[in-house]
Every structure is written in structure tokens, then in C-alpha cells.
Protein backbone atom coordinates (compact mmCIF):
# COMPACT_ATOMS: atom_id res chain seq x y z
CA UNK A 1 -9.45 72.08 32.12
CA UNK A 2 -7.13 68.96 33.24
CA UNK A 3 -4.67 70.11 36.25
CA UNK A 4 -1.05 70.36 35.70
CA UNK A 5 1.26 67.36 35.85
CA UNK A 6 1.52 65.82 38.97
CA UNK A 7 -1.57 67.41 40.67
CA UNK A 8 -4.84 66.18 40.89
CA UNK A 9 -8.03 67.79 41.15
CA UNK A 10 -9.43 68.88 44.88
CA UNK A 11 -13.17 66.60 43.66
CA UNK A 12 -13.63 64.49 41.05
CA UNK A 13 -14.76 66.45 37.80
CA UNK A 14 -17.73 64.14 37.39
CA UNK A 15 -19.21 64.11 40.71
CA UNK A 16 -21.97 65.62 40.83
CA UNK A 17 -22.15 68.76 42.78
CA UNK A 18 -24.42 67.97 45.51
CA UNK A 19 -22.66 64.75 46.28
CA UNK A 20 -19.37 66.94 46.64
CA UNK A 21 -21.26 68.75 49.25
CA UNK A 22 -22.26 66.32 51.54
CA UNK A 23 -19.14 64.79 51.07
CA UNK A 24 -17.48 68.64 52.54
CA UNK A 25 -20.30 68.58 55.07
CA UNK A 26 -19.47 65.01 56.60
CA UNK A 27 -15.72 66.13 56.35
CA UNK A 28 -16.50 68.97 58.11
CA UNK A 29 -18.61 67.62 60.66
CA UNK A 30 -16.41 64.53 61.26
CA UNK A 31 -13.14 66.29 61.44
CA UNK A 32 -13.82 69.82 63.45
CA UNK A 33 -17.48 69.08 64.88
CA UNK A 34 -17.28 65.69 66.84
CA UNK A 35 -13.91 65.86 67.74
CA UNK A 36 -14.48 69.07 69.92
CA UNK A 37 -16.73 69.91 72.58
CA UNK A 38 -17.74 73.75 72.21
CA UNK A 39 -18.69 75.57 74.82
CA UNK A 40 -21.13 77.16 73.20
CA UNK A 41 -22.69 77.66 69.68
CA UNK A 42 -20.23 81.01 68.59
CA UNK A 43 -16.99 79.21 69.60
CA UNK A 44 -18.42 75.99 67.05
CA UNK A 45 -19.56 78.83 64.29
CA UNK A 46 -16.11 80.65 64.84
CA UNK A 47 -14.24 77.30 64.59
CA UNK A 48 -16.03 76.01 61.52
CA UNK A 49 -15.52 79.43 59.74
CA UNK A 50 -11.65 79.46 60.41
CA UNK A 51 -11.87 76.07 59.22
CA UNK A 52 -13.65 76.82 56.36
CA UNK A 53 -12.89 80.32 54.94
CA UNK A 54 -9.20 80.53 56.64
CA UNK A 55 -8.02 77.00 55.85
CA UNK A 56 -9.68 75.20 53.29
CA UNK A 57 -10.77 77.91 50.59
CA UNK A 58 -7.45 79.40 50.47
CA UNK A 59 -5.56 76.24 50.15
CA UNK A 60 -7.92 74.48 48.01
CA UNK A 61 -6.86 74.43 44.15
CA UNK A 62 -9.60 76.63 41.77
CA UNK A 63 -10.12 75.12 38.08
CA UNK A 64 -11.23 79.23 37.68
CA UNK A 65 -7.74 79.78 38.83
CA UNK A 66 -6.21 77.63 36.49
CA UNK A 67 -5.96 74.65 39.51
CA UNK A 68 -4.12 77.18 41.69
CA UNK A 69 -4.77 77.94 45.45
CA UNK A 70 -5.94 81.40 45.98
CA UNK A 71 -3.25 82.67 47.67
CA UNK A 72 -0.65 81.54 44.60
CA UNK A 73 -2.86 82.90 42.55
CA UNK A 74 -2.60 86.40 43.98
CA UNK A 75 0.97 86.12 44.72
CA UNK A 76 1.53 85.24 40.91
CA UNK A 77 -0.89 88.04 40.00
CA UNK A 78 0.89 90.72 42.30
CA UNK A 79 2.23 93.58 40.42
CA UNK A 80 5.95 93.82 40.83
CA UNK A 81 7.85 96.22 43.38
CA UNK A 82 8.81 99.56 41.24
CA UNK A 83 12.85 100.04 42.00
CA UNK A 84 13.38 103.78 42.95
């Protein structure tokens, strides 16, 4: 599925997947991991989660969400209000 006008895909379509994933693991690791120290191990796991889960998956355009970020997606999907 091609994205809509103007946007572009979040990975190239024919890269293969396990070259997108060390690509997202050295983003990850150069962006959160060396730029912070942590004092310990939990406050690294809890930053690379919210990173992760909180940031980057719901921003991120899905192609199984027609090249939508999760959170337009819902918000499109939402039934609406029913007026009383």
C-alpha cells in the first residue's frame, strides 16, 4: 500500500526487516542510552519503554492502519457522541 500524498513511509518498504531493526536498536541506543547516565538498570528499562511504547509506537505511521499513527487511527475510528 503506497502512503498518502505528501507522506512517506516510517522504513523503507524494501528493507529488509532485520536491517530495520538494528537500525531502531542503534537509534535507540544512540539517542536515549548514551546520552543519559541511569542510575540504575529500572530507571534505563523505564526510560527506554516510555521511549518506546509511549512515544514512538503511537506516533509512528502503520501500513495496517492505512499509514496512520495509532492514535488517529482510533480517534477516526471513535464512535460519535449520541446528542440527548
Amino acid at each position: 500500500m503506497t502512503p498518502p500524498a505528501g507522506e512517506t513511509r516510517a522504513d523503507g518498504a524494501d528493507t529488509p526487516p532485520a536491517d530495520r531493526r538494528r537500525h531502531a536498536d542503534h537509534t535507540c541506543k544512540s539517542e536515549l542510552v548514551e546520552r543519559h547516565h541511569w542510575p540504575t538498570r529500572q530507571d534505563a528499562r523505564r526510560a527506554i519503554f516510555e521511549s518506546l511504547e509511549v512515544v514512538s509506537n503511537r506516533q509512528r505511521l502503520h501500513s495496517a492502519l492505512g499509514y496512520l499513527a495509532p492514535v488517529a487511527f482510533e480517534e477516526m475510528r471513535a464512535p460519535l457522541p449520541i446528542a440527548a
